[in-house]
Every structure is written in structure tokens, then in C-alpha cells.
Protein backbone atom coordinates (compact mmCIF):
# COMPACT_ATOMS: atom_id res chain seq x y z
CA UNK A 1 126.64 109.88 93.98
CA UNK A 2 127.90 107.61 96.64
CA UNK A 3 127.11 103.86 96.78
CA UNK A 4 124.79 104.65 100.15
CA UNK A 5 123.07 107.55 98.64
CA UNK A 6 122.12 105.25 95.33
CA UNK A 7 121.13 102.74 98.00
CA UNK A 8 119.13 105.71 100.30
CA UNK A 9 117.27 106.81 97.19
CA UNK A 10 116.45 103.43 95.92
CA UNK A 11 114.85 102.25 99.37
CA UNK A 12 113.30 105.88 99.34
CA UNK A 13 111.35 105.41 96.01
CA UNK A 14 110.50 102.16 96.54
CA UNK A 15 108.62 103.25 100.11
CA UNK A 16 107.27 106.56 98.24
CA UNK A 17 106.12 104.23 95.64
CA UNK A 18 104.33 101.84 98.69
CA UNK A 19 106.73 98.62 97.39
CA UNK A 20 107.05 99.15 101.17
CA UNK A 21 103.94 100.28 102.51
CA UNK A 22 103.98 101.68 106.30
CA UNK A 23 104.06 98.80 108.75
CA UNK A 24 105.95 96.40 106.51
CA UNK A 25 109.19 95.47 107.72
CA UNK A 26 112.19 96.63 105.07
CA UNK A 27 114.89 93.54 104.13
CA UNK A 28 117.55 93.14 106.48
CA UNK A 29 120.61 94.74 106.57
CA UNK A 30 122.50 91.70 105.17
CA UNK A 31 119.95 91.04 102.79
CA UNK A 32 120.28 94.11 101.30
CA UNK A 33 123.53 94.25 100.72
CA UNK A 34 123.54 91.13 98.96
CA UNK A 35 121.39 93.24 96.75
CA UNK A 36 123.74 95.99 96.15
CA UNK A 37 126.65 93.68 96.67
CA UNK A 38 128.22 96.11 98.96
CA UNK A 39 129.15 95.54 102.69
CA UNK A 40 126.94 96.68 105.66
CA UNK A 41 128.39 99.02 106.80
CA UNK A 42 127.35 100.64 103.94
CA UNK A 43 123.53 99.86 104.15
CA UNK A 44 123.88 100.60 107.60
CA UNK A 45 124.41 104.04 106.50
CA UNK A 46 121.32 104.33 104.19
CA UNK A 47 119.77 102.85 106.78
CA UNK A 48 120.41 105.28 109.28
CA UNK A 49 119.73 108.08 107.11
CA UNK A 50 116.15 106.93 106.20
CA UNK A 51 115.49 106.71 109.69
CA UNK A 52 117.09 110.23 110.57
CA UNK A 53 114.44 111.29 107.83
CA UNK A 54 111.33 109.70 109.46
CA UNK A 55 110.95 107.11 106.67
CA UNK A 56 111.34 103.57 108.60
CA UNK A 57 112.20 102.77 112.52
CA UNK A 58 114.01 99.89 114.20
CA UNK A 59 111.97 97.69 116.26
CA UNK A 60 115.02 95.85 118.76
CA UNK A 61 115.31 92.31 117.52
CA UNK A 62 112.73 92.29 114.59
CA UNK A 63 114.46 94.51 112.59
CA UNK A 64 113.60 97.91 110.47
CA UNK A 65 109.73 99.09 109.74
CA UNK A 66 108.44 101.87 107.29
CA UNK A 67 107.24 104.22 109.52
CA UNK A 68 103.26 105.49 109.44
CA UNK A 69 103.20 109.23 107.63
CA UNK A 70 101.77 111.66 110.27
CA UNK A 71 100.16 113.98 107.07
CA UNK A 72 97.06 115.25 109.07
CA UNK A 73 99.21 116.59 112.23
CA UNK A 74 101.54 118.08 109.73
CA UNK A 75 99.67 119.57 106.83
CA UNK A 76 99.00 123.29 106.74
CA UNK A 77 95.88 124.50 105.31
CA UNK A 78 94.69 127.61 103.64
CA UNK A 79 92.46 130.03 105.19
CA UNK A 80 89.63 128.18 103.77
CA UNK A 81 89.27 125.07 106.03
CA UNK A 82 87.36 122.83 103.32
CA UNK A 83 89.59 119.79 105.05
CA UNK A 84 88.01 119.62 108.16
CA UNK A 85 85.02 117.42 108.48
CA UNK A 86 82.89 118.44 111.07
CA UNK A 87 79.60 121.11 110.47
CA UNK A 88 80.47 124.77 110.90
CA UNK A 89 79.52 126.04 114.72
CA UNK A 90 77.23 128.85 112.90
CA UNK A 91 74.50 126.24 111.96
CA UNK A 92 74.75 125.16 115.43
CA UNK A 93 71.13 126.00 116.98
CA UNK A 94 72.47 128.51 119.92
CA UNK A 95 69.90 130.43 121.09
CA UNK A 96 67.76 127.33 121.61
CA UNK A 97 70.47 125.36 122.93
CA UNK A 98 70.59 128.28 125.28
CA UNK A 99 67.12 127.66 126.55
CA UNK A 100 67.73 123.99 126.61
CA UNK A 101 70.88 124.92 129.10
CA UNK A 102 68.21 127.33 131.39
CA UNK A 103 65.94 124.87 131.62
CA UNK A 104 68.18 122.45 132.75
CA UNK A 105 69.96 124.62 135.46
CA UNK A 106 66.59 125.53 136.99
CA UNK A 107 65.05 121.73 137.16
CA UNK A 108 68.30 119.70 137.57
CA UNK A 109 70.20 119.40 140.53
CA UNK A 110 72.65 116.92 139.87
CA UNK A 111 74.11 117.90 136.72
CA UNK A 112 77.56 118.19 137.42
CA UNK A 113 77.91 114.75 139.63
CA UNK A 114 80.26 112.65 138.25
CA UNK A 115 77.49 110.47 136.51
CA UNK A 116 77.43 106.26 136.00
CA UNK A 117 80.64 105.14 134.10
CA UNK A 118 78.64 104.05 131.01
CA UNK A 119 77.09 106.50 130.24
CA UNK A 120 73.52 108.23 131.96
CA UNK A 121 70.93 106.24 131.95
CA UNK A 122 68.00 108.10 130.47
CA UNK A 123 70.40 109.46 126.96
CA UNK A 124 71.47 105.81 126.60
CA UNK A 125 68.07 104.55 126.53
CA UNK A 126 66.96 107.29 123.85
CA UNK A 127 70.22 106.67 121.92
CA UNK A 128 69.17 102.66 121.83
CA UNK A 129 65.38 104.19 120.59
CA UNK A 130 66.92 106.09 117.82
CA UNK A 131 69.36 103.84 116.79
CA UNK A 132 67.64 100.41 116.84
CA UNK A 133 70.51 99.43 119.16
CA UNK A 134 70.74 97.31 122.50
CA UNK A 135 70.52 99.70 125.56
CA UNK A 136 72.41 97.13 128.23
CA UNK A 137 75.46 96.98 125.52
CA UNK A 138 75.68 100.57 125.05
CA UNK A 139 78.12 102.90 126.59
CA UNK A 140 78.31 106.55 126.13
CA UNK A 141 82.13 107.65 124.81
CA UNK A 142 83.97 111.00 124.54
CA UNK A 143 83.97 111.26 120.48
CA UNK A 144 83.85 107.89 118.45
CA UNK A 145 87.70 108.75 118.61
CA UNK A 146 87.64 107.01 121.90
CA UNK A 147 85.39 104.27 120.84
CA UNK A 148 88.66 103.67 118.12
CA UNK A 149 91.23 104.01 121.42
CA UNK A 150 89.54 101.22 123.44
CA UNK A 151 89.17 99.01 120.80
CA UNK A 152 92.98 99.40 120.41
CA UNK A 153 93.89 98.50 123.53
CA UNK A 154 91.03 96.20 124.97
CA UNK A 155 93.02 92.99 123.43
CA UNK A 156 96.43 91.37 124.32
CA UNK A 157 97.98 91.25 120.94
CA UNK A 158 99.99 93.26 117.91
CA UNK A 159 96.03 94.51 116.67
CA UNK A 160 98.03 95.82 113.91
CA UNK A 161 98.65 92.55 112.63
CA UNK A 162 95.38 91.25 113.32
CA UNK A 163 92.99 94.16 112.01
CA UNK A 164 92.25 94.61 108.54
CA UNK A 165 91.44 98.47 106.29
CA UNK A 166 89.56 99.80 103.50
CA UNK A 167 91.82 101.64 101.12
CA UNK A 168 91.37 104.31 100.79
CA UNK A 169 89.51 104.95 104.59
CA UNK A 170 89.81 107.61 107.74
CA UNK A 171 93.23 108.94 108.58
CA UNK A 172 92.09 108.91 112.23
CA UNK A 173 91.73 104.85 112.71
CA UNK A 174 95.08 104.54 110.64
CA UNK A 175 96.62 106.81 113.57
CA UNK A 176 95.33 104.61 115.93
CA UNK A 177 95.64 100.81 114.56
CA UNK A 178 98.85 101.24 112.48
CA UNK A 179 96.94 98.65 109.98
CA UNK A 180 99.37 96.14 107.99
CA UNK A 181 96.32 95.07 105.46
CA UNK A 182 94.60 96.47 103.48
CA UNK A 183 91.53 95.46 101.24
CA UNK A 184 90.83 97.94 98.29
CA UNK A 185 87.37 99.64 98.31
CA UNK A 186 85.20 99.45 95.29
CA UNK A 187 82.54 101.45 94.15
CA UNK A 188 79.82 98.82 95.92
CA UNK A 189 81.82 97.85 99.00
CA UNK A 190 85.44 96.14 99.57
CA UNK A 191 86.80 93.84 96.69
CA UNK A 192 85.80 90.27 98.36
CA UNK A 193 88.42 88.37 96.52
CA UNK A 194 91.66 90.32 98.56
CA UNK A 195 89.63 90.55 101.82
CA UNK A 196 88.88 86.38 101.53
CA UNK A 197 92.57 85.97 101.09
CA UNK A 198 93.49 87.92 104.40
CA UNK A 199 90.81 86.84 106.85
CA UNK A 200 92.93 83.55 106.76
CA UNK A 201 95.91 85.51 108.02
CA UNK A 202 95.01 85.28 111.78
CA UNK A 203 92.67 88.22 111.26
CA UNK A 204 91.10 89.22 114.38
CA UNK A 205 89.18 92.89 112.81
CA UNK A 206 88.11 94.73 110.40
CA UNK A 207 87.26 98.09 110.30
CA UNK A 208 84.60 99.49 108.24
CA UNK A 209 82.68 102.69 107.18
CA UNK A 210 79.59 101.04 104.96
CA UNK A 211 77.25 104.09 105.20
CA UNK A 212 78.33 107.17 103.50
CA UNK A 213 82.22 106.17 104.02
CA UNK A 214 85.00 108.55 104.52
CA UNK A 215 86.45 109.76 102.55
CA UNK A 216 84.87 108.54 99.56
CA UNK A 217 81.16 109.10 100.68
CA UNK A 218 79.84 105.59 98.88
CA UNK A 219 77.97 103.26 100.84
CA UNK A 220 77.94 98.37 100.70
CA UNK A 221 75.18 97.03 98.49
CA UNK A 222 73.05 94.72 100.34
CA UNK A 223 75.61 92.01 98.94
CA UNK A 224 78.78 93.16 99.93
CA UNK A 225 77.01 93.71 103.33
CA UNK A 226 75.86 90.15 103.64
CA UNK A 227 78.66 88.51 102.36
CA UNK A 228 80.94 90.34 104.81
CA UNK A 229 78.89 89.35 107.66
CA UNK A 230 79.29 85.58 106.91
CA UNK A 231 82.55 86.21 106.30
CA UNK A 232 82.76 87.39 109.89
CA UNK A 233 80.90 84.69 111.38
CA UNK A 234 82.90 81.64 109.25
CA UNK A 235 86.51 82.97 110.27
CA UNK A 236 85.67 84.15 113.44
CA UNK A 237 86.54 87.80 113.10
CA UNK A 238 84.74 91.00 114.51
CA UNK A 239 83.72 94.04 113.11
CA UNK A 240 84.37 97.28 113.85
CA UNK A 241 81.66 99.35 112.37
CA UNK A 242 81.63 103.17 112.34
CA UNK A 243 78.72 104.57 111.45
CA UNK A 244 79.89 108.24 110.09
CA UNK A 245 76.98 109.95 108.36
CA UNK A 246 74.36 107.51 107.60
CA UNK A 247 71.96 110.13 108.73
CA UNK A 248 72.89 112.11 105.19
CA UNK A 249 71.49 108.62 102.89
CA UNK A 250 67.96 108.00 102.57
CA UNK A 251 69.30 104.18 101.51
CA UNK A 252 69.59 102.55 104.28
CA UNK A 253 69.96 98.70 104.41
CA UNK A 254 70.43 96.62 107.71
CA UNK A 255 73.74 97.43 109.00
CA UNK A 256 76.60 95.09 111.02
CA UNK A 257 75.33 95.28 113.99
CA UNK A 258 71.92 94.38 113.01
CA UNK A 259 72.91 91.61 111.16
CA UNK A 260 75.79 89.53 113.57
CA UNK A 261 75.48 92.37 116.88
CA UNK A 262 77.42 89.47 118.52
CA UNK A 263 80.43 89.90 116.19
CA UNK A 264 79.87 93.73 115.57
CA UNK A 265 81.78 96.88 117.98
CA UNK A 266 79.27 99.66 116.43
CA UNK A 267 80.24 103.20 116.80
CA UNK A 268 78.58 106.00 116.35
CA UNK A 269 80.06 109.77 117.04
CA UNK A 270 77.67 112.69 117.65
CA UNK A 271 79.57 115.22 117.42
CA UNK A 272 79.90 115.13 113.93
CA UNK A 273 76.02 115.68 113.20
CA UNK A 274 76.10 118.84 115.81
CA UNK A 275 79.39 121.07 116.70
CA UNK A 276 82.75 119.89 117.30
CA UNK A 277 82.62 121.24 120.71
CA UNK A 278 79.94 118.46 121.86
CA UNK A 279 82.77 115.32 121.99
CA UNK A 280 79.85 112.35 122.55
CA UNK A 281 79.40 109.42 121.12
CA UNK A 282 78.51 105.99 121.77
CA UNK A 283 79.55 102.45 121.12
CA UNK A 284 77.41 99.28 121.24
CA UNK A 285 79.44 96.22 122.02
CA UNK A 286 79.26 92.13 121.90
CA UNK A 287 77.44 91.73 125.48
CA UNK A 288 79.91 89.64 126.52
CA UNK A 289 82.88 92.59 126.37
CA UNK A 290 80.92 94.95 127.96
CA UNK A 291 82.26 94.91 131.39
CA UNK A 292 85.74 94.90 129.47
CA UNK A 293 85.12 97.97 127.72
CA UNK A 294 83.49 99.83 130.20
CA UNK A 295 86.72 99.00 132.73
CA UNK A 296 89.05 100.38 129.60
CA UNK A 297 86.75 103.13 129.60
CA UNK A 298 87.15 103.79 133.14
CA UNK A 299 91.08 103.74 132.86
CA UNK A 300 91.18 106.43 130.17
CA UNK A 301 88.58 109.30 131.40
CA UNK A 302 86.79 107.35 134.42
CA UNK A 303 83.55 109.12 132.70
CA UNK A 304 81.80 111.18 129.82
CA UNK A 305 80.89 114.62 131.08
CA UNK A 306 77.06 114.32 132.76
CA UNK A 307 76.19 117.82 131.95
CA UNK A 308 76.58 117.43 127.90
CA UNK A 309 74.97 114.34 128.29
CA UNK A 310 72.04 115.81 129.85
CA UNK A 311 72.08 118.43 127.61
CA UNK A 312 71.82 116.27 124.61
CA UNK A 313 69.30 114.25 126.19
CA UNK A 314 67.00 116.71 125.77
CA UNK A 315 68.47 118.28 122.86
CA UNK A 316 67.44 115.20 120.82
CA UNK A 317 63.92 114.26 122.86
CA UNK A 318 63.07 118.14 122.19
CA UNK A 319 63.27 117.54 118.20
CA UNK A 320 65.55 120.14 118.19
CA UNK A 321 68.56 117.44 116.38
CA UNK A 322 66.20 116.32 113.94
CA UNK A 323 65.39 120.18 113.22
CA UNK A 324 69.14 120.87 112.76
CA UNK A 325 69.79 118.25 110.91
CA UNK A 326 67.04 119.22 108.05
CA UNK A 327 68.59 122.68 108.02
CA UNK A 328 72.22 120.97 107.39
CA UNK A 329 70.72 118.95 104.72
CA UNK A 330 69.34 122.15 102.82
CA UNK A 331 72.28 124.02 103.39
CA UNK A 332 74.34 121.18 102.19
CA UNK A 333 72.50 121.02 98.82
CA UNK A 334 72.74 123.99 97.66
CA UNK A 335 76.46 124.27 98.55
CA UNK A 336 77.25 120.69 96.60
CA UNK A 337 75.35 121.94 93.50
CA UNK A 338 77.70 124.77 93.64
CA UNK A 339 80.66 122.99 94.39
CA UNK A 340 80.01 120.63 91.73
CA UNK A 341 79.39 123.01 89.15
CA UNK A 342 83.19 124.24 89.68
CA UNK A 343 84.45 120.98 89.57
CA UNK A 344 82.81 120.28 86.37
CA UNK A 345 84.44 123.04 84.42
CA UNK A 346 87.83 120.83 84.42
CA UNK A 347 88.36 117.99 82.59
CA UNK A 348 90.99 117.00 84.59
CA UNK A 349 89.04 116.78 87.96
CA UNK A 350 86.33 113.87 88.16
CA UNK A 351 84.05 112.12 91.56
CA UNK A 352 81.00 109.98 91.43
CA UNK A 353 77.64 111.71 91.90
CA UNK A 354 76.39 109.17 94.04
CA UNK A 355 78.45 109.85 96.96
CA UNK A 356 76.23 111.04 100.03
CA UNK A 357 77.13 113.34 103.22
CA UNK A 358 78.70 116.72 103.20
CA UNK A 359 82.24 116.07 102.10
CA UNK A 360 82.86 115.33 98.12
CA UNK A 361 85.85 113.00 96.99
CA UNK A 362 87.75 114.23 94.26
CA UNK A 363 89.68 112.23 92.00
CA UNK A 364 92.83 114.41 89.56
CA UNK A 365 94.55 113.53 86.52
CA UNK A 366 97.22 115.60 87.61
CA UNK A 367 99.47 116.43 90.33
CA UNK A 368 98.44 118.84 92.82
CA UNK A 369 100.94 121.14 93.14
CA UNK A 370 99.09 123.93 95.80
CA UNK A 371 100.92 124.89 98.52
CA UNK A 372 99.12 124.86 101.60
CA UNK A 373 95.97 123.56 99.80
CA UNK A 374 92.73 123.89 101.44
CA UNK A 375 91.73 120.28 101.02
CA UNK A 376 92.31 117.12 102.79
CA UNK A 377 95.22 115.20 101.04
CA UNK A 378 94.53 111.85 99.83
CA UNK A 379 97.69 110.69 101.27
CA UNK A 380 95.91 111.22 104.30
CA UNK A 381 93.42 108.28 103.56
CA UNK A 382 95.76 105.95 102.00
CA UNK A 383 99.20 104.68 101.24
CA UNK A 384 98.58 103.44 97.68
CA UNK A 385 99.81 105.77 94.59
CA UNK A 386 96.52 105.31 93.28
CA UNK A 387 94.65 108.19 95.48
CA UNK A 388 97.88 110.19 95.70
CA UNK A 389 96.20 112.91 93.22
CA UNK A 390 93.42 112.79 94.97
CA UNK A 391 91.45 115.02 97.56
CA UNK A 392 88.85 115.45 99.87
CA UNK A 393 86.27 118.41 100.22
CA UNK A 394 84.09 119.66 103.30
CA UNK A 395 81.10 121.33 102.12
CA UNK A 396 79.52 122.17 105.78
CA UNK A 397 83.28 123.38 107.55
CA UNK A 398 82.72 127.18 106.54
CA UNK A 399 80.08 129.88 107.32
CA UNK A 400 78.71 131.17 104.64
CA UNK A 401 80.79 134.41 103.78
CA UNK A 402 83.83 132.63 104.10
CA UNK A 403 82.42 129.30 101.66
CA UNK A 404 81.25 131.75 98.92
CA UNK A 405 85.27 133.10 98.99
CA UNK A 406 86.06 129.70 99.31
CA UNK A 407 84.80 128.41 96.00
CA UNK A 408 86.21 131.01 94.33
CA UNK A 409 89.13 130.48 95.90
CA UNK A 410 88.82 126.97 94.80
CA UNK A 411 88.01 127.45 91.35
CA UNK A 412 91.49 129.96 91.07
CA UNK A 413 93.41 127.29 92.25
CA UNK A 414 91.92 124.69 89.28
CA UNK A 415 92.39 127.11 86.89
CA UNK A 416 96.01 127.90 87.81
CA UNK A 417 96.53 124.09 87.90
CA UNK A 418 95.09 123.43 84.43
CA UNK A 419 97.16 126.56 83.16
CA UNK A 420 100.19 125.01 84.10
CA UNK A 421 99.90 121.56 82.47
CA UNK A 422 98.74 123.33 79.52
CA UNK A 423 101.57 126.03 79.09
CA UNK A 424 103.91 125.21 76.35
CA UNK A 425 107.91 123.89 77.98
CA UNK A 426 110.45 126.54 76.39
């Protein structure tokens, strides 16, 4: 092996290993071959091959940057789909919704005018009812996706310096924010110590999921809640609070935005509680940013669709949501018990029982050697080697035929795992 290749595979570990987690900037060029005590022209030529492989990238005059994995573009699933996180279309209520549609043709005229930029009027007002949530700082948004897009790119600054994670948390915001810190996530909330030591690090955000988080479905005591709001308030930072599932807890505690709503960017997406075709959401903003958010929402789609909004206007006032949602709570506890059950039968697989919502986190004790696995990756929620084994499960994502072939499937691919750790080495 050449002296570059040792030095290629060393910087290659140490990245895989997250000595260099994405976003942190690699030693120099000279620095490392002080290290090696080679020239560098040499390193150069690791260098250069790390970046040929997508592991870092040169930013011109600050130097070379472990590059952010792209795992959820790239994965390929099974035929299964237990990674996706959204409810199966067939639970969707569509002969109703059907009705709801007629109706609204016949008595609307003006369903297909372009609609005010925040949002229409008369679904923002029944959002703020149902929500608890202040109607003039509430603007209707294309998928809490784009709630996560303005936020990136309402401020003049690096937010990726100035933002801090959960670890493990959703691969979506990590797409978006390119986060440099990171504060571990315990089983009650984040670990306070590490997330008091970077707030003093010209923190700006941080991004939470406190009810029913994803991926790991927990949900912030009443401490970890409080103490992160004064947090907020003493160094002056915001938070960015998405509200995922909370409507699959029955423990609810006051949440960011009812606690500091001056410090708090709340977002909420809708789409996830009825079909992934419905992209519509809203976010509830510091008053004073409104106008700046509704401008940055004006630059990226100039307006939410009316005629969805209308739609769910009286999709929700009808009862019809709340109707759906029961049904998707039934369905979902039968399918957990089952799910659960499989799980059980290996010693190697383990997740807490309190988690809520309809997606299960999965902790193994060994590798996961499936190809094309039918999962979510844990990679996809974190950089640390500590969820690398680890995996998420939707429990809603399949119609019923296909979910009752799915845990078998499931259950043949632990069994083939465990077979293969126990098989003798010849």
C-alpha cells in the first residue's frame, strides 16, 4: 500500500468513525502531512481522492469539509415500504372527501383564485382554534418541509454554524441546515449539560421534535421542557419547534410556543396526519418576523394552493379529521402489537415501549447486513456510531395485504440475521 492510500484510508475511518463528523472542517493539507511526515503533494493526493469519493469538499479559502451523507435520496428499499413515514392513502377517507369536493364546487366560486399569501383566512383561523395558536402569526405553508426552507434562508448568516440538533433527529432538517452541533437526546429530552456548553457558541437555533420525536418516538418531561425554554430566553436563542405527531400522545404538556411564543418558530405539517398528497402545513412565528416570513414565502411559491386549503377547511370543521384520525389510531394498535411481538422473539433487537406515534425505533446488537432493507437506516438520523445498528419502522406506510406480507417479511429477515451471527466460522 502506498503512503497516500495509508493516508486515504486513515482519514476515511476516522470520518466513517465521525472523528470528523459532516460539517467539520478536516486538518489542512500541511498539517497533515506533518502528521504522516510526508510532503503535500502526497496528502494532496488523498485528498483529492476522498473528495472524488464524495467524502469531504473544498470550500475556496477555508479549506476541506466532510461532506453531509445524502442516505435517504440514495437508499433503495424493499417492496415493503416500512421506511416511509407518512399514513397509507387507503385509510384516507375518499368517498367522503369526495362529497366534501362536490359540495365545494357547487357553493364556491372562487376556489381556484390565487388566494391571500398567508394563507386563507377562514382555515387559518380554525387552525389557531385547534391548535391553541395565534391566528395574526400564522401562515399557511406547502408541507412543514417549507416551514424548514424559510427558516433556512430568512437570516443573513452560516445558520449552520449557528443552529443546534438532537442526535439522533429527522434526516429532512439535516438536508436542509447542514447542522455542525449536535446535543445527544436522552430518554426524557436533550442531555442539558452538552446543550449549556453550545448555546455559548454564538448559537442562534435549535431545532426540536419534543412530542412524539422522530425517529425515536419519545417525548421532554415537563423539566427538560422548562429548562430549555429559559435556556432560550437567557442566551437569546430561538426555537424551532416541529410538532410531528403529538396528536398520537395523550401526554401532552405545554409546548415551546406556549411557553416563550416570542422566541418559538412552531411548525406543524398536515400532511402527515392525512395523505401525502395534501402538502399543507402551517407555521406560527415571533410577530415581529411575520412580514419577513411571509415575503420569503412569497419568493419561493408566491402561495399555498386555495383549493386544498378550502378543502381542508371543511375537512376538519366537518369532524371528518378527527374521525380519521381515531380510525388511524385503531389501526395503528393492532399493527404495533403485532410488530412488537416479532421484534420480541430476538434477543438481539430491543426499543422502549413508551415511544408514541406510528413509527417504532429499533435499536440492534448487530450489524444489519440486508440488502435493500425495508427500513429507514439510522444513518439517516444521525452521524454518531452509536445508532449506526439501528433502524426505523413505519407501522401506517402499507395497506393491509401488503403489511401482513410485510411482517413476515420482516421477521425472515431477523431470523436470517440471527442465523448468521450464530453459525459456527469453518
Amino acid at each position: 500500500m502506498s503512503l497516500y492510500e495509508a493516508i486515504f484510508f486513515s482519514l476515511r475511518d476516522d470520518i466513517e468513525a465521525g472523528v470528523f463528523p459532516p460539517g467539520s472542517r478536516l486538518p489542512s493539507i500541511r498539517e497533515t502531512a506533518e502528521r504522516f511526515n510526508c510532503n503535500k503533494i502526497t496528502v494532496k493526493k488523498a485528498f483529492d481522492r476522498l473528495k472524488a469519493e464524495g467524502l469531504i469538499e473544498n470550500q475556496v479559502g477555508r479549506g476541506s469539509f466532510v461532506s453531509y451523507p445524502r442516505h435517504s435520496a440514495s437508499q433503495q428499499y424493499s417492496v415493503y415500504p416500512f421506511h416511509s413515514a407518512y399514513i397509507n392513502g387507503d385509510f384516507f377517507p375518499v368517498e367522503e372527501a369526495g362529497r366534501l369536493f362536490t359540495d365545494m364546487f357547487r357553493e364556491e366560486q372562487s376556489i381556484f383564485d390565487a388566494g391571500p399569501m398567508g394563507g386563507d383566512p377562514d382555515l387559518i383561523q380554525l387552525l389557531a382554534g385547534r391548535y391553541g395558536v395565534d391566528p395574526e402569526a400564522t401562515i399557511v405553508i406547502s408541507g412543514a418541509q417549507q416551514g424548514l426552507n424559510l427558516c433556512s434562508t430568512l437570516y443573513d448568516l452560516d445558520i449552520s454554524r449557528h443552529i443546534v440538533f438532537e442526535d439522533p433527529t429527522y434526516s429532512g432538517a439535516i438536508s436542509v441546515f447542514r447542522p455542525k452541533h449536535f446535543v445527544p437526546l436522552l430518554e426524557d429530552g436533550p442531555d442539558l449539560h452538552i446543550l449549556k456548553q453550545l448555546v455559548h457558541e454564538k448559537v442562534r437555533f435549535f431545532y426540536v421534535i419534543p412530542q412524539v420525536h422522530n425517529p425515536t418516538g419519545l417525548s421532554y418531561s415537563e423539566e427538560k421542557m422548562q429548562a430549555v425554554a429559559e435556556y432560550a430566553e437567557e442566551h437569546n436563542f430561538f426555537i424551532i419547534e416541529d410538532d410531528y405527531l403529538s396528536e398520537f400522545t395523550s401526554e401532552r404538556i405545554p409546548r415551546f410556543v406556549d411557553r416563550i411564543p416570542h422566541k418559538t418558530i412552531y411548525i406543524k405539517s398536515l400532511s402527515k396526519l392525512t395523505a401525502p398528497g395534501i402538502r399543507l402545513g402551517f407555521m406560527t412565528v415571533p410577530p415581529r418576523f411575520y412580514r419577513d416570513f411571509i415575503y420569503g414565502k412569497y419568493s419561493a411559491d408566491i402561495g399555498t394552493p386555495l383549493l386544498m386549503q378550502r378543502f381542508l377547511t371543511r375537512f376538519i370543521s366537518s369532524g371528518m379529521m378527527d374521525t380519521h384520525l381515531e380510525k388511524c389510531r385503531r389501526k395503528l394498535a393492532g399493527r404495533r402489537s403485532l410488530v412488537e411481538e416479532v421484534l420480541g422473539r430476538y434477543s438481539f433487537l430491543s426499543f422502549d415501549p413508551r415511544q408514541a406515534g406510528y413509527n417504532l425505533w429499533v435499536q440492534s446488537e448487530i450489524p444489519l447486513s440486508v440488502p435493500n432493507p425495508p427500513w429507514a437506516l439510522g444513518e439517516n438520523f444521525s452521524f454518531s456510531s452509536k445508532w449506526k445498528n439501528s433502524f426505523r419502522l413505519s407501522l401506517l406506510s402499507l395497506n393491509d395485504g401488503d403489511f401482513r406480507n410485510g411482517v413476515k417479511y420482516l421477521d425472515s429477515l431477523f431470523q436470517g440475521l440471527e442465523q448468521s451471527v450464530s453459525r459456527p466460522v469453518l
